[in-house]
Protein backbone atom coordinates (compact mmCIF):
# COMPACT_ATOMS: atom_id res chain seq x y z
CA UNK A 1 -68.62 51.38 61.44
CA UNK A 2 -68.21 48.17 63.36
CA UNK A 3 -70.97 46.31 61.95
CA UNK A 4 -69.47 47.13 58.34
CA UNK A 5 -66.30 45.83 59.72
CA UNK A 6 -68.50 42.41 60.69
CA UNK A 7 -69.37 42.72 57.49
CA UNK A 8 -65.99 42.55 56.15
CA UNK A 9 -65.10 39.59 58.50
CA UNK A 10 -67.20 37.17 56.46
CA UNK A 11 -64.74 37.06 53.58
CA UNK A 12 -62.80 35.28 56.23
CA UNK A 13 -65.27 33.04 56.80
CA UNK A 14 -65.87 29.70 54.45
CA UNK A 15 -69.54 29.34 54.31
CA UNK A 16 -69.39 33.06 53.60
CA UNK A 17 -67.03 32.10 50.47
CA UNK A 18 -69.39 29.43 49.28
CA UNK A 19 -72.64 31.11 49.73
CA UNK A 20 -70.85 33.89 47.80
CA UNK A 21 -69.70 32.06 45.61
CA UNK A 22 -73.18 30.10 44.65
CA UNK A 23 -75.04 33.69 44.88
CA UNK A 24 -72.70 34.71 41.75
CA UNK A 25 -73.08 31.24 40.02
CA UNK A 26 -77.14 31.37 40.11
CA UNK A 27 -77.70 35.17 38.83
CA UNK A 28 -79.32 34.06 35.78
CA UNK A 29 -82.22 31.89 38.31
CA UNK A 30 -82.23 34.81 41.29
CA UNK A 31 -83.10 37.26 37.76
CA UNK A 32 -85.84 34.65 37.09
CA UNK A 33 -86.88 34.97 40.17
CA UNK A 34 -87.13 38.71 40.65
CA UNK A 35 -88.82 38.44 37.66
CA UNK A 36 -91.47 36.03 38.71
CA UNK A 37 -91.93 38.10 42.06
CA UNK A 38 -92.36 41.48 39.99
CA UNK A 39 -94.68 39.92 38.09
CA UNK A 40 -97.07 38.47 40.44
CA UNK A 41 -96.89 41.63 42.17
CA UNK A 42 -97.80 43.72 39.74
CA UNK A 43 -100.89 41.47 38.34
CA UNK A 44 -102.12 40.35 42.20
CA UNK A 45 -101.64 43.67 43.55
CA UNK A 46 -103.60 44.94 40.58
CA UNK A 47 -106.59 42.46 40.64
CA UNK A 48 -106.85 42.20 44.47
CA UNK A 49 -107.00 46.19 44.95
CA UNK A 50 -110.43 46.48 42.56
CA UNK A 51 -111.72 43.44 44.44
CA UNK A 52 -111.24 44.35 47.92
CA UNK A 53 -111.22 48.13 47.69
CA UNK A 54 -114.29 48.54 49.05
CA UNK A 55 -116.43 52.18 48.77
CA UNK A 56 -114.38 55.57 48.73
CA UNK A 57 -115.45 57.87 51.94
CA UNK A 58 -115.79 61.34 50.91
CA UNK A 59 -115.81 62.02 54.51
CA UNK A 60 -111.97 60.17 55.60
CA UNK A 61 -110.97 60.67 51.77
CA UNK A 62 -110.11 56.44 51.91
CA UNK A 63 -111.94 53.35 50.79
CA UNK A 64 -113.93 51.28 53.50
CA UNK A 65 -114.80 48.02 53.23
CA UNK A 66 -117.22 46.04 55.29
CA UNK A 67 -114.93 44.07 57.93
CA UNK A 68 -118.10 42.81 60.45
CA UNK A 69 -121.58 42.71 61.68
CA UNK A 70 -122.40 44.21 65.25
CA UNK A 71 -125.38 43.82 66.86
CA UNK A 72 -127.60 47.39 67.23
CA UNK A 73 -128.18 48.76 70.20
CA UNK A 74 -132.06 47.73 69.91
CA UNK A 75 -130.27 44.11 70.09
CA UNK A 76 -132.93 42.82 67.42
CA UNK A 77 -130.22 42.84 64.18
CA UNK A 78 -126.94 43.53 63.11
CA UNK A 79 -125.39 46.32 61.68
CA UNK A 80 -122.32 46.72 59.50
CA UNK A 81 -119.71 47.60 60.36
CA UNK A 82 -116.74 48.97 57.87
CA UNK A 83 -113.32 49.91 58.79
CA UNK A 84 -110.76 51.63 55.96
CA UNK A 85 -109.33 48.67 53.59
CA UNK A 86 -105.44 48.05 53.84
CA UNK A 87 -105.98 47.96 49.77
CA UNK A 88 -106.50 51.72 49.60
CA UNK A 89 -103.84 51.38 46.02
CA UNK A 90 -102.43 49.48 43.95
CA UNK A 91 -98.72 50.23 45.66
CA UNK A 92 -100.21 49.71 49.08
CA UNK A 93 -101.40 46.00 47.75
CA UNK A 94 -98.12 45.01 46.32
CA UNK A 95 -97.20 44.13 50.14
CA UNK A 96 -99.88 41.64 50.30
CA UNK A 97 -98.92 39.94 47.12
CA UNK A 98 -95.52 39.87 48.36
CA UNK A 99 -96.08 38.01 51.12
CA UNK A 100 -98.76 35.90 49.46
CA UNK A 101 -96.39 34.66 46.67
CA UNK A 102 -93.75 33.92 49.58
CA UNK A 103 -95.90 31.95 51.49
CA UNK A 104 -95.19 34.21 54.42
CA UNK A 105 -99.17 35.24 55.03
CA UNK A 106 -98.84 37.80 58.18
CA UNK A 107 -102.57 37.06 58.60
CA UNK A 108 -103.03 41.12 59.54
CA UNK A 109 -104.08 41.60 56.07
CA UNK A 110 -106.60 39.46 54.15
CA UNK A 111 -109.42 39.57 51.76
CA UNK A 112 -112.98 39.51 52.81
CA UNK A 113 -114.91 39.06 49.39
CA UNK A 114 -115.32 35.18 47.84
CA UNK A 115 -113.93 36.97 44.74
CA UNK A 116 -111.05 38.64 46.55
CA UNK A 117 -110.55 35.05 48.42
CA UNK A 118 -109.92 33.10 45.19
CA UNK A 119 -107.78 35.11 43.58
CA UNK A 120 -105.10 34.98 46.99
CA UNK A 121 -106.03 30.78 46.39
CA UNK A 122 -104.76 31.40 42.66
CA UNK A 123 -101.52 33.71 43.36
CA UNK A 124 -100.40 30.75 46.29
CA UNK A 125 -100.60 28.19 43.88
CA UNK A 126 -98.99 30.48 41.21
CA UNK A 127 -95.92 30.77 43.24
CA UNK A 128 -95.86 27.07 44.97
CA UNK A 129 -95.16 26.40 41.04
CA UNK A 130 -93.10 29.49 39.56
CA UNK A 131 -91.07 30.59 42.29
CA UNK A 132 -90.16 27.16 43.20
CA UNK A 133 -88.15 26.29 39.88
CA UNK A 134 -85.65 29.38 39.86
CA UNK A 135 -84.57 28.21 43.63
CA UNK A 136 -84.20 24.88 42.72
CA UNK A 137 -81.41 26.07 40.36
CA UNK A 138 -80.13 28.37 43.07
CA UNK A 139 -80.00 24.74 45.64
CA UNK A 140 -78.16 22.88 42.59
CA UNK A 141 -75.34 25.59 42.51
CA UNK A 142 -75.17 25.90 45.91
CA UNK A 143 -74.44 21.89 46.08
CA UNK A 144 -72.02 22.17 43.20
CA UNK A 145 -69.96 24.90 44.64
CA UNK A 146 -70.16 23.38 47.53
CA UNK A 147 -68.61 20.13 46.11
CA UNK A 148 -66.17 22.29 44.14
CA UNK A 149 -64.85 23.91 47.11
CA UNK A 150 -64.27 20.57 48.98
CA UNK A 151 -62.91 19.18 45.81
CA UNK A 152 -60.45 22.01 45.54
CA UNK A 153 -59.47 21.83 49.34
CA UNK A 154 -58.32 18.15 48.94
CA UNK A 155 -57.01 19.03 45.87
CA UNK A 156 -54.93 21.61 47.84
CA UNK A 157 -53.87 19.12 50.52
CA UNK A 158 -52.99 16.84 47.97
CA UNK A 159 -50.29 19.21 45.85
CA UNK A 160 -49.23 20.22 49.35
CA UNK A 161 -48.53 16.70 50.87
CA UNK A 162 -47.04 15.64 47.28
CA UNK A 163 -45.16 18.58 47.43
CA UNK A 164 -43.59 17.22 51.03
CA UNK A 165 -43.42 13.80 49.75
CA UNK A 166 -40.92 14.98 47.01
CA UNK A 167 -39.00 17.38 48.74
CA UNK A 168 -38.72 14.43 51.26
CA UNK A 169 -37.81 11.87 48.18
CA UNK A 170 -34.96 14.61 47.07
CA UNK A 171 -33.48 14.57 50.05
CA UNK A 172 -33.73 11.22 50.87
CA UNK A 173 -32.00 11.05 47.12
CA UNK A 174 -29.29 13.48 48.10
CA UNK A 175 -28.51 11.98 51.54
CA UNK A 176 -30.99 8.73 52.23
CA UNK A 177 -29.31 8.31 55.88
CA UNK A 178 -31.72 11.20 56.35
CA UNK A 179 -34.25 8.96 56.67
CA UNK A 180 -32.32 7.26 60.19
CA UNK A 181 -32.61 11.02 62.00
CA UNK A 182 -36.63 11.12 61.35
CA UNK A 183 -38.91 9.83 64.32
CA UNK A 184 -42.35 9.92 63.91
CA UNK A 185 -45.01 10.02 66.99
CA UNK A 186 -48.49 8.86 66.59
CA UNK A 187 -51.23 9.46 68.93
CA UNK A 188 -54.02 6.98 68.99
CA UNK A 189 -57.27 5.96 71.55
CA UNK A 190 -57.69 2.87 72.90
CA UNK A 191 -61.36 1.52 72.26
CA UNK A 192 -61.20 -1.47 73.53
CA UNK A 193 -62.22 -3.57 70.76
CA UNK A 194 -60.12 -6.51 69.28
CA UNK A 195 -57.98 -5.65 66.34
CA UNK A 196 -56.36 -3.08 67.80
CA UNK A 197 -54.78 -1.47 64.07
CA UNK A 198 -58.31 -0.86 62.65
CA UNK A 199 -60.71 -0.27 65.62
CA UNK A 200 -58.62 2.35 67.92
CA UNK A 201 -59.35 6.06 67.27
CA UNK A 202 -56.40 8.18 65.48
CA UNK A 203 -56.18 11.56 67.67
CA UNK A 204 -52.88 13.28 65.48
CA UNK A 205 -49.32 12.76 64.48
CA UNK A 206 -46.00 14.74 64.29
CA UNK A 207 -42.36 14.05 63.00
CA UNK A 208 -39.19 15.66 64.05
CA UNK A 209 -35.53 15.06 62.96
CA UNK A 210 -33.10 14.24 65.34
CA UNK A 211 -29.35 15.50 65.60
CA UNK A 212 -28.11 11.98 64.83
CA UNK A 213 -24.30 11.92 62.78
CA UNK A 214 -22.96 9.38 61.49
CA UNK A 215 -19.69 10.70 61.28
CA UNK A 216 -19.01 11.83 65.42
CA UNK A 217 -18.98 10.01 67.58
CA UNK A 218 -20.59 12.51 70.25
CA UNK A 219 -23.40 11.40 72.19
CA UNK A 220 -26.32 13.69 71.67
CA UNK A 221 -29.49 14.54 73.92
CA UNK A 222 -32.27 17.46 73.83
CA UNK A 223 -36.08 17.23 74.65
CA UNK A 224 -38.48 18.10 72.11
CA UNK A 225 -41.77 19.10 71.83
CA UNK A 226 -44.04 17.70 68.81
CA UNK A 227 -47.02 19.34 67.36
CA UNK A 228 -49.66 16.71 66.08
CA UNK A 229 -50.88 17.24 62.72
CA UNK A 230 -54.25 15.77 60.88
CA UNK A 231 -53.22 13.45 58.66
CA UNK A 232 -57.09 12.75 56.36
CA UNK A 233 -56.07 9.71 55.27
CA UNK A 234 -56.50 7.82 58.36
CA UNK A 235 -59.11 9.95 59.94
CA UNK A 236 -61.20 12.79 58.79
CA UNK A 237 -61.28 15.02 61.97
CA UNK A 238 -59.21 18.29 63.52
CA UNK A 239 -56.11 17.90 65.10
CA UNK A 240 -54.64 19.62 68.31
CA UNK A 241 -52.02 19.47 71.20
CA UNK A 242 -49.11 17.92 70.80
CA UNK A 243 -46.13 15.34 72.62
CA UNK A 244 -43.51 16.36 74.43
CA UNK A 245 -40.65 13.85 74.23
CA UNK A 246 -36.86 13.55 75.09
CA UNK A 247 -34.21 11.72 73.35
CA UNK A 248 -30.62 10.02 73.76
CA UNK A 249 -28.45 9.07 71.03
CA UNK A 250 -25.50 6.79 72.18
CA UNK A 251 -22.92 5.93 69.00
CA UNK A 252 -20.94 2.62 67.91
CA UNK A 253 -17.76 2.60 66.58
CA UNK A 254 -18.09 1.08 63.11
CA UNK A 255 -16.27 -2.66 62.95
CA UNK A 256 -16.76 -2.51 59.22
CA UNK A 257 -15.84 -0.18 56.41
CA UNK A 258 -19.64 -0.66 54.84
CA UNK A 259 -21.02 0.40 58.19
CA UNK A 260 -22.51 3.72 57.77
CA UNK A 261 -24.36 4.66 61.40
CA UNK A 262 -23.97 2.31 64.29
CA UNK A 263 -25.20 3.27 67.86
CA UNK A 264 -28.06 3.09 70.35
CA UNK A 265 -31.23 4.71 70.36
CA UNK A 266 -33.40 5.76 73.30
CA UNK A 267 -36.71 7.56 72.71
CA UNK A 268 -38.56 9.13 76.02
CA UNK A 269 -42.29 9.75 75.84
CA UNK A 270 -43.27 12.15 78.77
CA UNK A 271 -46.37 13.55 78.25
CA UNK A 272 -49.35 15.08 75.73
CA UNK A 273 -51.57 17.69 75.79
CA UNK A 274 -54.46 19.56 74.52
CA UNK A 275 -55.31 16.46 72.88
CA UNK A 276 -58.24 16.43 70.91
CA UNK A 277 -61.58 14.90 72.44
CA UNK A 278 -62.98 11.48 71.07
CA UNK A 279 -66.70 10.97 71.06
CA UNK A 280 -68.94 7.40 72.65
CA UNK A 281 -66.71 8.09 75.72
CA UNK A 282 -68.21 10.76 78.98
CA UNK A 283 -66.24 13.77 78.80
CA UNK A 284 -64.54 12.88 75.21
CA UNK A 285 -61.25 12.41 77.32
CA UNK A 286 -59.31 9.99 75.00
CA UNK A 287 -57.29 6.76 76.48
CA UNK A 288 -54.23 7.84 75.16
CA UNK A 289 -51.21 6.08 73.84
CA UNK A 290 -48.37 6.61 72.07
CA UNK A 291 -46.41 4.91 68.67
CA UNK A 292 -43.10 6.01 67.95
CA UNK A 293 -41.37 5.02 64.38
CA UNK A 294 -37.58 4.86 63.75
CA UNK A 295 -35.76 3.44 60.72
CA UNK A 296 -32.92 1.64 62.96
CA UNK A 297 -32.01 -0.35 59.79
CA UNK A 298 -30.64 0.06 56.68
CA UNK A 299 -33.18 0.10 53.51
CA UNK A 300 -32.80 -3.70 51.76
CA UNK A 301 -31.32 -4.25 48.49
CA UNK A 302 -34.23 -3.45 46.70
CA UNK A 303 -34.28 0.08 48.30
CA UNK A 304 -37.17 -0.24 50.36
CA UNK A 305 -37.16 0.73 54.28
CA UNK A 306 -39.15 -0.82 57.15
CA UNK A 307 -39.52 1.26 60.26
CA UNK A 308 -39.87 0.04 63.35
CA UNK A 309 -42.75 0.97 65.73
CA UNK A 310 -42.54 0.81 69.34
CA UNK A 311 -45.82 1.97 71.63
CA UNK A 312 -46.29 3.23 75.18
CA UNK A 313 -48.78 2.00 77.43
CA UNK A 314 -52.34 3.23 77.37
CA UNK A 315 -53.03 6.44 79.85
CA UNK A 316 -56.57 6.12 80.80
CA UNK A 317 -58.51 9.28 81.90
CA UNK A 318 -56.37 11.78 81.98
CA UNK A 319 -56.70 14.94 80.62
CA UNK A 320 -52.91 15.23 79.89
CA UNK A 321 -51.45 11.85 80.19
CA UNK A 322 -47.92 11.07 81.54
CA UNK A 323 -46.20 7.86 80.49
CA UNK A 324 -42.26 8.87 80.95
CA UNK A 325 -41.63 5.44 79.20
CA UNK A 326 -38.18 4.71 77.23
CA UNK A 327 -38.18 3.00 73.76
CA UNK A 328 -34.96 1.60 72.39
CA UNK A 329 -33.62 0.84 69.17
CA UNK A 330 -30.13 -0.41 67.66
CA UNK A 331 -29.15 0.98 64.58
CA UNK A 332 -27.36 -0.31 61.99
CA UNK A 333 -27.31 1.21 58.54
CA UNK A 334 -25.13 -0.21 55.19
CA UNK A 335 -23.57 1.33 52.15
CA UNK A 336 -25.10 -1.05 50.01
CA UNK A 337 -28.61 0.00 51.49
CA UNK A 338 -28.47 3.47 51.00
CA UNK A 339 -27.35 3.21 47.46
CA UNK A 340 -30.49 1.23 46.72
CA UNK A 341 -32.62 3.92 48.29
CA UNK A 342 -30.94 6.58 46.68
CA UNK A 343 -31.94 4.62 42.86
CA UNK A 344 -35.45 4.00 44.31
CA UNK A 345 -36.10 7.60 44.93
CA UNK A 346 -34.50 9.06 41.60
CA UNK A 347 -37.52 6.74 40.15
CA UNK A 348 -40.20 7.78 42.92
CA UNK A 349 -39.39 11.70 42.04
CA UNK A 350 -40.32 11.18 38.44
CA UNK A 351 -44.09 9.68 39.40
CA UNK A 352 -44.40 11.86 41.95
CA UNK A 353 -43.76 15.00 39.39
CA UNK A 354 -46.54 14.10 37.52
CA UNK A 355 -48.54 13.84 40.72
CA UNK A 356 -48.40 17.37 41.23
CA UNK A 357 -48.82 18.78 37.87
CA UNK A 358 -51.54 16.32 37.72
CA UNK A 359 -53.20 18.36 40.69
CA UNK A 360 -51.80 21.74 40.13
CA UNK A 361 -54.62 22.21 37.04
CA UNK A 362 -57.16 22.14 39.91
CA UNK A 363 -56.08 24.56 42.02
CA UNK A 364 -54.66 27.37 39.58
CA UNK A 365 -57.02 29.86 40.53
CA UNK A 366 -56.64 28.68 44.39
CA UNK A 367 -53.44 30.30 45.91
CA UNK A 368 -51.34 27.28 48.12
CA UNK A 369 -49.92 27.86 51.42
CA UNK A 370 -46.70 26.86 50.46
CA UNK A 371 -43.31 28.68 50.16
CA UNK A 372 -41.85 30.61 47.13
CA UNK A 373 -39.30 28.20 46.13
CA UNK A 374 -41.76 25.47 45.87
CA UNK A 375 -44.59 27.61 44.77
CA UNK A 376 -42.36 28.85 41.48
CA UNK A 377 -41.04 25.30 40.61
CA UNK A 378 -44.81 23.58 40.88
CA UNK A 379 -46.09 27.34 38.50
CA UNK A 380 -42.67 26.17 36.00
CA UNK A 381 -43.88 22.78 35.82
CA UNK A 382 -46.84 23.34 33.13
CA UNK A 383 -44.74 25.50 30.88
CA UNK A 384 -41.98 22.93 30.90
CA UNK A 385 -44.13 20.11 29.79
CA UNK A 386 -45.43 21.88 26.95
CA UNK A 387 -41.95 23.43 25.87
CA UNK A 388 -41.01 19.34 25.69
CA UNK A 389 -44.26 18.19 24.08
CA UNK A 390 -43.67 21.06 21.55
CA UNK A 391 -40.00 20.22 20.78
CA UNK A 392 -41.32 16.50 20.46
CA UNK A 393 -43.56 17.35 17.96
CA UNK A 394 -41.27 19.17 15.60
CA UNK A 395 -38.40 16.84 16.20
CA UNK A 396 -39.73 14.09 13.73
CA UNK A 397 -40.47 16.94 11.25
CA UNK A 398 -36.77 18.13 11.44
CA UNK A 399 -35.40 14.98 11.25
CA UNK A 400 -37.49 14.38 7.62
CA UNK A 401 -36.46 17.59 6.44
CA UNK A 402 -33.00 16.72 7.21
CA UNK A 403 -33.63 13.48 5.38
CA UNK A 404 -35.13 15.06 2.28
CA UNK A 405 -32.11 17.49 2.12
CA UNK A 406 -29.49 14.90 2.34
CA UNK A 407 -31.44 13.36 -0.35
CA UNK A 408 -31.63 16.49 -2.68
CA UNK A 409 -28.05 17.08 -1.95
CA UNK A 410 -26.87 13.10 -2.65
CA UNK A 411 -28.77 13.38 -5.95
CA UNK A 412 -27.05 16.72 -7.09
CA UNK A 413 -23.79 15.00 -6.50
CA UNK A 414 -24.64 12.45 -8.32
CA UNK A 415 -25.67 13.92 -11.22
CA UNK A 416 -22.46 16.36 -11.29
CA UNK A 417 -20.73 13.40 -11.03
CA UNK A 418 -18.08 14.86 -8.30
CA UNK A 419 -16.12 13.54 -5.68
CA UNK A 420 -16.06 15.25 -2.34
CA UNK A 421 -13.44 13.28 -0.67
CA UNK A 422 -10.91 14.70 -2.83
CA UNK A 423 -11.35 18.21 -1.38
CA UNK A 424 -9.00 19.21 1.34
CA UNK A 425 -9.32 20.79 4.53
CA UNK A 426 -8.92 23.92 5.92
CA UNK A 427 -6.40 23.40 7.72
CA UNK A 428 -4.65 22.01 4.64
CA UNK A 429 -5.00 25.44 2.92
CA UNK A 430 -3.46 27.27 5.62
CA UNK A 431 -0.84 24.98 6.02
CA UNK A 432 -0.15 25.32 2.22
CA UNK A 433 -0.65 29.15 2.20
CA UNK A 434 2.23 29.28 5.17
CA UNK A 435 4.81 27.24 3.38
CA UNK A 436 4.12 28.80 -0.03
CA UNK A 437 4.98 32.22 1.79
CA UNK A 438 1.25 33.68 2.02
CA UNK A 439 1.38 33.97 -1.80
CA UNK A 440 -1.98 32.74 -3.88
CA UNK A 441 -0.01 32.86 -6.95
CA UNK A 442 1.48 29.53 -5.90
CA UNK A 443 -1.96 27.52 -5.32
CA UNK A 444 -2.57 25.08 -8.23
CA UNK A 445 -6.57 25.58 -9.20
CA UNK A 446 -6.56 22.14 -10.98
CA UNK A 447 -5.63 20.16 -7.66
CA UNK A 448 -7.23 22.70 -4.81
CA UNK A 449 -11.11 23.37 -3.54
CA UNK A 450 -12.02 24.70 -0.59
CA UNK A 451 -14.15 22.27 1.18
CA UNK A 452 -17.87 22.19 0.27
CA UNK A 453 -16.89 23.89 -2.91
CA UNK A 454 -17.17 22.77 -6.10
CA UNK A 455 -14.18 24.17 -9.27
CA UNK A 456 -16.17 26.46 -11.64
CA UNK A 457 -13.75 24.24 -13.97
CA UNK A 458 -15.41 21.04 -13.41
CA UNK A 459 -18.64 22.34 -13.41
CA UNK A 460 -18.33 23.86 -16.97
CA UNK A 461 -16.93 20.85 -18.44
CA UNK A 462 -19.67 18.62 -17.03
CA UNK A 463 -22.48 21.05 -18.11
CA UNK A 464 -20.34 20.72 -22.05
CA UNK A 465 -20.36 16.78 -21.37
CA UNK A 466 -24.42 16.36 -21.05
CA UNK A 467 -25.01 18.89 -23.81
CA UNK A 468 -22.96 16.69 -26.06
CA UNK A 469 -24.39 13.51 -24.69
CA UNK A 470 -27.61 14.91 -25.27
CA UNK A 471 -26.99 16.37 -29.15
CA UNK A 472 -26.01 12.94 -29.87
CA UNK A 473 -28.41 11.10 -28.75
CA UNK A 474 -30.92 13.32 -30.53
């Protein structure tokens, strides 16, 4: 029972999934292939049992064959000497066809006749040349599923890290002084080569949100520890460990009514650990530092903010560095600013929609660590665009049909030769039917229609009009 549960593990497992996955793509080619191998069984097995059979024994009830010559005991010749052939049937000499055609050749069984000798020469080259095509296919799959899977992966990180970005763009849309509380701590290696920005090694990243209001004016303190996370864009590797950092938030009284957050930041990195090992250097212990990101200011007018990156000094050797180094920032954030954010990100949400139901059709059969909230608004998404797209195909169709009616209807009018305007309301009616006592005795047919209808009266005397026109112009 626990190997079938080892078994069961390797659903777990992601070479398991794609090896899976290509067996069930290629079962068309792995038919071939049984095929092929049946085949050559069958006709080797056949051909090489009548050739190397040998002579039946009534004696042993088997077939001998002649294996080697011994020399007599007179020691003046040779005699032969035969031994019982491993091709006794034609069942028995499937196995050597078997592992004949799979180039295997266990050497313990072998033909001894120039006859018998060719015809193993003819089944290798047989399946050098027939086997070899159906597992060709079998490599392509596995390559494409292999590419598929990665494909879908990224695919996967991509919805996921759109799905932050717009969730971050929303809020940052509700409230953009969001954006002042977040602090983001990156982890890099020190090579030691110039141009510091492209040559030194990323190791991970984290972000956190401080407690910072702008409405108290309570100073505010806590340590914090932040997990680094991969981030594939700037390095494709694993991620571990993680910063542990402490923080002190001093505020300003505002001087000016378009002041929004005024105050003093200071940013304590301690220490790191478990960080993850960087190779060209003995041991693969990084030299670590530390960049920390703040947005101390305001975005500009055209809504766009500019952090502010501060770094530690470089901890060489150590397994888990310690820098206990303060960074500080002033902050200063503007109405006018986050207004201008807040219009930059109601435009950002709209692209970055698309984003995601451009990459949710490549992962609908992939499930999405994600949670439900987020999960059911990217699975509303497709639905939505094609309950739009449908309504903005039949819009232009209504709006001719409403065209060609009003046209009908404009026509008919016309030709009736009646006057709508002089109908009255309603509300005219009932105000008539109230001071005439309820009665409809008192309503005058000549001077009343209800609106939209047209007096059987006129419509008689027109129809007697165009007969007569028409009798005398005949």
């Amino acid at each position: 029972m626990r190997v079938v549960r080892a078994f069961r593990l390797g659903r777990k497992f992601e070479a398991v999934i794609i090896i899976g996955a290509a067996m069930k793509k290629s079962l068309r080619a792995l038919w071939v292939l049984v095929l092929n191998i049946s085949l050559g069984m069958l006709i080797f097995g056949a051909i090489i049992f009548f050739l190397e059979q040998g002579d039946y024994d009534p004696e042993t009830k088997s077939f001998t064959r002649l294996e080697t010559w011994q020399l007599n005991p007179a020691g003046d010749g040779y005699d032969p000497v035969h031994r019982k052939s491993p091709f006794g049937s034609i069942p028995a000499s499937f196995w050597w066809a078997l592992v004949t055609q799979t180039t295997v050749g266990y050497g313990d069984v072998v033909p001894r006749t120039v006859a018998g000798k060719i015809t193993a020469g003819i089944c290798m080259v047989w399946s050098l040349c027939v086997l070899a095509l159906p597992v060709g296919v079998i490599g392509h799959n596995f390559q494409a599923v292999w590419l598929e899977y990665d494909a879908q992966k990224k695919n996967e990180f991509s919805v996921q890290e759109n799905a932050r970005k717009m969730a971050k763009m929303t809020i940052g849309n509700i409230d953009p002084i969001s954006n002042s509380r977040m602090v983001k701590v990156e982890v890099y290696h020190r090579s030691g080569f110039c141009r510091q920005e492209v040559n030194d090694v990323f190791i991970g990243q984290g972000e956190v949100e401080l407690g910072l209001d702008p409405v108290s004016l309570t100073s505010a303190s806590s340590p914090i520890v932040v997990p680094l996370t991969e981030n594939r864009a700037k390095f494709n590797r694993r991620v571990s460990g993680d910063v542990s950092i402490t923080y002190k938030w001093t505020p300003s009284p505002t001087t000016e009514p378009d002041i929004m957050l005024q105050g003093k930041l200071v940013v304590t990195v301690v220490s790191a650990k478990q960080l993850a090992t960087v190779d060209w250097k003995p041991g693969g212990v990084p030299d670590a530092y530390v960049v920390v990101s703040v947005y101390p200011n305001s975005p500009d007018i055209a809504g766009i903010l500019t952090p502010k990156k501060l770094q530690t000094s470089v901890a060489f050797d150590e397994t888990r560095p310690f820098w206990n180094e303060s960074l500080f920032f002033d902050f200063l954030w503007h109405k006018e600013g986050v207004q201008a954010k807040r219009d930059l990100e109601r435009k950002a949400i709209a692209s970055t929609s698309f984003d995601i139901l451009t990459m949710t059709n490549f992962v609908k059969d992939e499930k999405v660590n994600m949670d439900p909230a987020t999960g059911q608004l990217l699975a509303s998404i497709p639905r939505i665009q094609k309950e739009v797209s449908a309504l903005q195909l039949l819009l232009p169709q209504l709006k001719h049909e409403a065209k060609s009616i009003r046209e009908v209807m404009s026509s008919i009018i016309a030709e009736l030769g009646l006057d709508l305007k002089a109908s009255v309301t309603a509300e005219k009616f009932k105000h008539f039917e109230h001071h005439s006592g309820g009665g409809s005795e008192h309503l005058n047919h000549d001077c009343f229609a209800m609106p939209g209808v047209v007096p059987e009266e006129k419509i008689v005397e027109r129809g007697r009009s165009l007969r007569r026109a028409s009798t005398s112009a005949v």
